[in-house]
Protein backbone atom coordinates (compact mmCIF):
# COMPACT_ATOMS: atom_id res chain seq x y z
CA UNK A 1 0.00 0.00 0.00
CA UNK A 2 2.53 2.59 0.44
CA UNK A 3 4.21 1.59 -2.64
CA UNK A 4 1.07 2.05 -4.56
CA UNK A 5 0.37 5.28 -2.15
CA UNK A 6 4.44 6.55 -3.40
CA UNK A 7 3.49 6.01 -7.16
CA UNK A 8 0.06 7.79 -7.38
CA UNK A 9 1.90 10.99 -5.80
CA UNK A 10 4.54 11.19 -8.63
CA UNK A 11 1.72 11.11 -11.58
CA UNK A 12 0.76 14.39 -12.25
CA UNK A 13 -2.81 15.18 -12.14
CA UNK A 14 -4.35 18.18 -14.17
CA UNK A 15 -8.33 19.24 -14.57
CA UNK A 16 -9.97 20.46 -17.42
CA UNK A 17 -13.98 22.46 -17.41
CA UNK A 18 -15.06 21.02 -20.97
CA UNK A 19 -18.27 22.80 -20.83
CA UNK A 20 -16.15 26.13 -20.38
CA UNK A 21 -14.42 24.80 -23.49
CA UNK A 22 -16.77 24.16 -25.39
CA UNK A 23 -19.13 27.35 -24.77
CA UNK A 24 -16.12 29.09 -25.55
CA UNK A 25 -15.11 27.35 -28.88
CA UNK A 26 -15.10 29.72 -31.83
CA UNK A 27 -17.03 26.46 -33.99
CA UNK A 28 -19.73 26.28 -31.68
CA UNK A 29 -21.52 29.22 -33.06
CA UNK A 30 -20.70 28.60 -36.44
CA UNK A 31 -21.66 24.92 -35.70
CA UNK A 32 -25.28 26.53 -34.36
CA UNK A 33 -25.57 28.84 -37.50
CA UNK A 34 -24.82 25.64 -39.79
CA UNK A 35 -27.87 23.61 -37.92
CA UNK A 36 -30.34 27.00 -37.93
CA UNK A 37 -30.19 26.77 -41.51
CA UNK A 38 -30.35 23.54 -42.06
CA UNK A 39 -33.74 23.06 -40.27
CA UNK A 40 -35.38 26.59 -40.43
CA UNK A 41 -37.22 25.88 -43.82
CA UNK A 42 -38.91 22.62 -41.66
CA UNK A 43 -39.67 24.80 -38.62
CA UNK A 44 -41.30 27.87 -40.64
CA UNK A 45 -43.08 24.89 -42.51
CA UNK A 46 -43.82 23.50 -38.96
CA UNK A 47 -44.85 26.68 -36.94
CA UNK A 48 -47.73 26.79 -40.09
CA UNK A 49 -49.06 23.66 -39.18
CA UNK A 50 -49.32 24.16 -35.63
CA UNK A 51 -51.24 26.96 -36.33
CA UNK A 52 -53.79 25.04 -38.48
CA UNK A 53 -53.40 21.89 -35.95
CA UNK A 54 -54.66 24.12 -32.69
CA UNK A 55 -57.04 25.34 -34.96
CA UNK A 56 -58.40 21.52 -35.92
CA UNK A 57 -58.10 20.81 -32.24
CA UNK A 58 -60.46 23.75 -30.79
CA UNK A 59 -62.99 22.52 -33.35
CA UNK A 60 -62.61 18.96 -32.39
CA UNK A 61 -63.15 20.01 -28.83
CA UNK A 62 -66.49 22.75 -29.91
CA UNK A 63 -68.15 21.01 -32.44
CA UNK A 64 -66.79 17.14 -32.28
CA UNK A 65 -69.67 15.31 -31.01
CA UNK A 66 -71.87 16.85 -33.67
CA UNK A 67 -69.35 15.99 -36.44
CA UNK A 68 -69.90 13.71 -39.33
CA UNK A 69 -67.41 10.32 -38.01
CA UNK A 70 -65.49 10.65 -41.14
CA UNK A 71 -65.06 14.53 -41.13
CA UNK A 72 -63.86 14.41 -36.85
CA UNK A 73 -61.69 11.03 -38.09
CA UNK A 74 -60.34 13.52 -40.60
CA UNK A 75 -59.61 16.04 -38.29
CA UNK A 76 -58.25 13.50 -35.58
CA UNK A 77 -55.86 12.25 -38.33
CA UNK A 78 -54.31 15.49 -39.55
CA UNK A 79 -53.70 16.57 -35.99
CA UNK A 80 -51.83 13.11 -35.34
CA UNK A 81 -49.58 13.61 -38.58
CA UNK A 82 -48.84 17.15 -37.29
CA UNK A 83 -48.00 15.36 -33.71
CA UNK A 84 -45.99 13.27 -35.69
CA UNK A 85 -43.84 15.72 -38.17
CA UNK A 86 -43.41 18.21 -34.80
CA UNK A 87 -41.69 14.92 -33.10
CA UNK A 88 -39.68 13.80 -35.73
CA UNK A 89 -38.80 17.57 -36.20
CA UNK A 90 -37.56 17.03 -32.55
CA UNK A 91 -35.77 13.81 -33.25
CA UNK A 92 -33.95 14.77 -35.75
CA UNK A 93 -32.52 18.01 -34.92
CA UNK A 94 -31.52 17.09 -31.71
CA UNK A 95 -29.69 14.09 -33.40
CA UNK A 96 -28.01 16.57 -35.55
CA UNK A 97 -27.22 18.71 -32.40
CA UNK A 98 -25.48 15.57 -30.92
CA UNK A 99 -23.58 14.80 -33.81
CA UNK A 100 -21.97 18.47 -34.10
CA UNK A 101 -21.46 18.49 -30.18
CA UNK A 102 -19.33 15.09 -30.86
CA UNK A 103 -17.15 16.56 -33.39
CA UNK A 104 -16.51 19.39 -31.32
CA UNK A 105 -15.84 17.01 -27.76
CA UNK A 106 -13.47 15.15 -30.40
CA UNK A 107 -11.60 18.10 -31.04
CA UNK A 108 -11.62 18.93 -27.13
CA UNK A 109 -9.99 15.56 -26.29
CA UNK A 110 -7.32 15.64 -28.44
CA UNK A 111 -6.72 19.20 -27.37
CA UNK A 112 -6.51 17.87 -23.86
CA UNK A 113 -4.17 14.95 -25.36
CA UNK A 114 -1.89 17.41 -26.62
CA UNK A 115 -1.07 19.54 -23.56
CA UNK A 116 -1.66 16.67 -21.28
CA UNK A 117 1.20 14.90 -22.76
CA UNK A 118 3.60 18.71 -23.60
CA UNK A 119 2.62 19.40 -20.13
CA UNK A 120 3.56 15.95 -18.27
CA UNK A 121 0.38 15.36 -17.09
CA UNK A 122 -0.70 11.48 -16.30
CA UNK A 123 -3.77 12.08 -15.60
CA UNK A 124 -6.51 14.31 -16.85
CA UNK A 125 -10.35 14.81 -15.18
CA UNK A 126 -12.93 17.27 -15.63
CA UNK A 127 -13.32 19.89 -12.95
CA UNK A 128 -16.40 19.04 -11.93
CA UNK A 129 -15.01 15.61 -10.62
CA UNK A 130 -13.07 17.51 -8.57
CA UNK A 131 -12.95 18.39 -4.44
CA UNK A 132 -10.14 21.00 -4.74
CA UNK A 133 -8.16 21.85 -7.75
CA UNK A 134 -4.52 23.70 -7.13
CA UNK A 135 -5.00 26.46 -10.17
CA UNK A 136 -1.54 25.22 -11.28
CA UNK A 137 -3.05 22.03 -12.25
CA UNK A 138 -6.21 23.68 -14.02
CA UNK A 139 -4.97 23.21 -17.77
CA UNK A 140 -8.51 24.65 -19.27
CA UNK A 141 -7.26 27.66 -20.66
CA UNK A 142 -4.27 25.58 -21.99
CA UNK A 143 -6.57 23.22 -23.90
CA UNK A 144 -9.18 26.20 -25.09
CA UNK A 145 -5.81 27.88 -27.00
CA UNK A 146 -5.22 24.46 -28.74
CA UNK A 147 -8.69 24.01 -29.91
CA UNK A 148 -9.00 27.64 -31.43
């Protein structure tokens, strides 16, 4: 044990605040203009339909028990497909959002590679893992000048 206890004290431990990073990164509003565009033609084309889909659903609610079966079936029908196109709407930007936010963690860990290993540093953790960080050990500012 006081081997073991001898060894750990001789690696050198450093913390890094990703999030900092990564709000900081000059991509990440270049990555959020890139994924406005992308999906604003579907979410002007969406904010239409809601309108037209709270529309169907206050006269599903008003007049629905006096409706023709086929005409409130209707009505019932379009206001699932609109349910439907909002959540895939959903699904897939937020997949998109995950798949930018990757690329840029990617590019954070190999920043932290880099002056982990220029630095001497055996061990890396994010800041939030942390008790008490010695600011000579906090290499965040380090790592945000490698990634710009």
């Amino acid at each position: 044990m006081v081997a073991s206890a001898g060894v750990q004290a001789a690696d050198k431990v450093a913390v890094v605040d990703v999030m900092s990073i990564l709000q900081k990164m000059p991509e990440r509003d270049a990555v959020a203009k890139k994924l406005e565009s992308e999906f604003k033609s579907r979410a002007t084309a969406l904010q239409t339909e809601e309108k037209a889909a709270q529309d169907k659903v206050k006269k599903l609610q008003t007049s629905g028990g006096s409706m023709k079966p086929a005409d409130r079936t209707k009505l019932e029908n379009d206001i699932k497909d609109f349910q439907q196109k909002a959540a895939a709407f959903t699904q897939d930007s937020r997949r998109r959002e995950a798949e930018e936010m990757n690329k840029l963690v990617a590019k954070v860990q190999d920043a932290v590679k880099t002056v982990a290993e220029k630095e001497g540093y055996s061990v890396v953790v994010k800041a939030d893992a942390a008790f008490y960080v010695n600011a000579d050990s906090n290499i965040t500012e380090k790592v945000l000048a490698q990634v710009k």
